[in-house]
Protein backbone atom coordinates (compact mmCIF):
# COMPACT_ATOMS: atom_id res chain seq x y z
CA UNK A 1 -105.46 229.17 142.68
CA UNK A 2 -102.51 230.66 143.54
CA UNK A 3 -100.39 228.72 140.68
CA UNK A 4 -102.29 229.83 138.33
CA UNK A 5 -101.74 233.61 139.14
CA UNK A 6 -97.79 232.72 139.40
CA UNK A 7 -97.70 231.36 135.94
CA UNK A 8 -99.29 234.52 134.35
CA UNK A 9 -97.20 236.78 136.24
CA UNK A 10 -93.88 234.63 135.14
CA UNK A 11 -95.18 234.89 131.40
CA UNK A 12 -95.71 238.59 131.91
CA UNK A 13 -92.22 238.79 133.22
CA UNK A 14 -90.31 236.69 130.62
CA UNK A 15 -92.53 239.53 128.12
CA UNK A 16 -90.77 241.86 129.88
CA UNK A 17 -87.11 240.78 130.02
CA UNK A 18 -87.54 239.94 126.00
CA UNK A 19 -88.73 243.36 124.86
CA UNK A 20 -85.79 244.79 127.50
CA UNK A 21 -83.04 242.79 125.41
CA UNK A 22 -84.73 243.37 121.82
CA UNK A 23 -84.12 247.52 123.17
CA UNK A 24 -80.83 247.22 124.57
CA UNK A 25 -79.63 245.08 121.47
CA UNK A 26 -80.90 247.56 119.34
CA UNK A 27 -79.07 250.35 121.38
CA UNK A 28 -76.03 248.12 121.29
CA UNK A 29 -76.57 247.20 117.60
CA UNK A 30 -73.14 246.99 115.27
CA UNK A 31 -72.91 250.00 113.52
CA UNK A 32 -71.97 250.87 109.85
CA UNK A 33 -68.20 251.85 109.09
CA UNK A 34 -67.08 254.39 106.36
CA UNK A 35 -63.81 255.70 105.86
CA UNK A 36 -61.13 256.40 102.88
CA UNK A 37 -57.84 255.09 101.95
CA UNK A 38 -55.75 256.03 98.82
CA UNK A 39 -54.95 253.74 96.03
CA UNK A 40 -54.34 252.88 92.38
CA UNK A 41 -56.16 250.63 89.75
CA UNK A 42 -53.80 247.45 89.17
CA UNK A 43 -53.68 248.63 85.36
CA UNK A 44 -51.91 251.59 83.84
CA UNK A 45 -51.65 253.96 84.43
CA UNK A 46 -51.76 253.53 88.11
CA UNK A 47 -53.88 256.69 88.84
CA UNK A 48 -53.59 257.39 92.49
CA UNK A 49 -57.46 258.07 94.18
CA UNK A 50 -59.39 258.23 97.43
CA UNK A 51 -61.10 254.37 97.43
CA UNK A 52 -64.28 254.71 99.89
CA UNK A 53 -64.60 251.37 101.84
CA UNK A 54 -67.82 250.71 104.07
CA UNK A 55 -68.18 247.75 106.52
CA UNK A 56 -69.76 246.80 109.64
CA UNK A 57 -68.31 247.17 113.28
CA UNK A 58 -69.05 244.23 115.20
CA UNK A 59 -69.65 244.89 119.36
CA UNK A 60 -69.31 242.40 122.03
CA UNK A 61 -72.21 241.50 124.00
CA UNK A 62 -72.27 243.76 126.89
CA UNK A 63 -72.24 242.17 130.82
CA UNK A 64 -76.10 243.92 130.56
CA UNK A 65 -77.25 241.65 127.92
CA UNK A 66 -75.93 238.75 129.35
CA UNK A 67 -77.17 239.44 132.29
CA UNK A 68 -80.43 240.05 131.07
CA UNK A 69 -80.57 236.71 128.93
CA UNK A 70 -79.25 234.46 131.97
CA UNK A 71 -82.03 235.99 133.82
CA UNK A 72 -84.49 235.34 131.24
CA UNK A 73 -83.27 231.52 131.16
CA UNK A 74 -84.02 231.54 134.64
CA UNK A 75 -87.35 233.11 134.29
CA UNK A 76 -87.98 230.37 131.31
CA UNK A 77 -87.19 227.63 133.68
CA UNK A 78 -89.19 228.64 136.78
CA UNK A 79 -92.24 228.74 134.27
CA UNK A 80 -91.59 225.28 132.62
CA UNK A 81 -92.00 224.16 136.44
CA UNK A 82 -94.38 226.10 137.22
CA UNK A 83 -96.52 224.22 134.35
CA UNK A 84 -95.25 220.89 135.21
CA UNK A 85 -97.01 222.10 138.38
CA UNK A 86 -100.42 223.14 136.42
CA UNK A 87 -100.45 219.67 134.74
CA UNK A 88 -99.91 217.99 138.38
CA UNK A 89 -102.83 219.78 139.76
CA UNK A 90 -105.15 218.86 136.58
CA UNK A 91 -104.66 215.15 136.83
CA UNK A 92 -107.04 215.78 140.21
CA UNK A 93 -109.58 217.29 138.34
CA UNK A 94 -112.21 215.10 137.10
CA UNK A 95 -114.48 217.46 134.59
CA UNK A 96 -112.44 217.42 131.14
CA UNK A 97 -113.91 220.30 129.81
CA UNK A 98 -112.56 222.50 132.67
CA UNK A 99 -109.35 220.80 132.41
CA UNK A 100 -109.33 222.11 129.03
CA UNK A 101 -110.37 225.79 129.89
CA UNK A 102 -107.56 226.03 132.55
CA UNK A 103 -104.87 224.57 130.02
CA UNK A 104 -105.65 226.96 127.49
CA UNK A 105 -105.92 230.08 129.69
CA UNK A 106 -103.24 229.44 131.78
CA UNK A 107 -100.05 227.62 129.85
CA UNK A 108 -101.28 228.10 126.15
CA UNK A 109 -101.85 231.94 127.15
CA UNK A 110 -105.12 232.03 125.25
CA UNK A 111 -107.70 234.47 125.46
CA UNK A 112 -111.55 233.89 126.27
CA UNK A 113 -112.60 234.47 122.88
CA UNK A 114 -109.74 231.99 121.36
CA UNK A 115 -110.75 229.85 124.61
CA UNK A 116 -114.78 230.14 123.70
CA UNK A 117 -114.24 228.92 119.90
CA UNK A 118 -112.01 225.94 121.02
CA UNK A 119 -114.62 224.98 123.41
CA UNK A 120 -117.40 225.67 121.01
CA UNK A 121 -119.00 228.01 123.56
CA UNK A 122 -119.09 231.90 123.68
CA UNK A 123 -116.34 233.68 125.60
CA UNK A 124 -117.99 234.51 128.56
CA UNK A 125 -119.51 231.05 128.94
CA UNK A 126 -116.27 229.43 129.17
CA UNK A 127 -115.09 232.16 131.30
CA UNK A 128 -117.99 231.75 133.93
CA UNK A 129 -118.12 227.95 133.95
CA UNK A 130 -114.28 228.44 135.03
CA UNK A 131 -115.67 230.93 137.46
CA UNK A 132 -118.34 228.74 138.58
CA UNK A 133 -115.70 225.88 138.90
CA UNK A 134 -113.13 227.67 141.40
CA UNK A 135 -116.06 228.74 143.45
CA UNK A 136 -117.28 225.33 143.67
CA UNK A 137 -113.80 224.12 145.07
């Protein structure tokens, strides 16, 4: 089913655009400050010294990043319908168990193993009575 496809691709997608920020944060990360000013102790005598002061420069969020996350938002939002979508097409499907299978494969993201021990089955029978199902319809 073509929905089904969709949804992993958008999940692969939102993957994407999150690891793409995490980098480009980290390249735009605030950065640590050192520099030197002269001064005295408030006590005598009032010894004059080099004072080191360290602090952290803040940077704006670049037009990139917030690109990026508005696109990600969007990406977020065309899979939440996308799996309004999935739960539509369930209600039609009569056999709970495969109802099941497709809910955790598809939205929870699952894999057959995780899939198999939910199911109390092995992987690869859940994944062929899946199989077996979109053959049959």
């Amino acid at each position: 089913m073509d929905i089904l496809s969709k949804c992993e691709d958008v999940k692969r997608e939102i993957k994407d655009l999150e690891q793409r920020i995490q980098k480009l944060k980290e390249a735009e990360s605030s950065q640590v400050v050192i520099d030197s000013v002269r001064g005295s102790s408030n006590a005598f005598p009032y010894i004059s010294r080099n004072i080191v002061i360290e602090g952290i420069e803040e940077k704006k969020e670049s037009k990139k990043l917030a690109k990026y996350k508005r696109l990600l938002e969007e990406k977020k939002d065309e899979l939440l319908d996308i799996t309004i979508d999935i739960e539509e097409y369930l209600k039609g499907i009569d056999n709970s168990r495969i109802r099941q299978i497709i809910r955790y494969k598809y939205i929870d993201g699952k894999n057959w193993v995780q899939i198999g021990h939910l199911m109390n089955t092995s992987a690869d029978a859940a994944r062929m009575e899946l199989k077996r199902f979109f053959k049959k319809n």
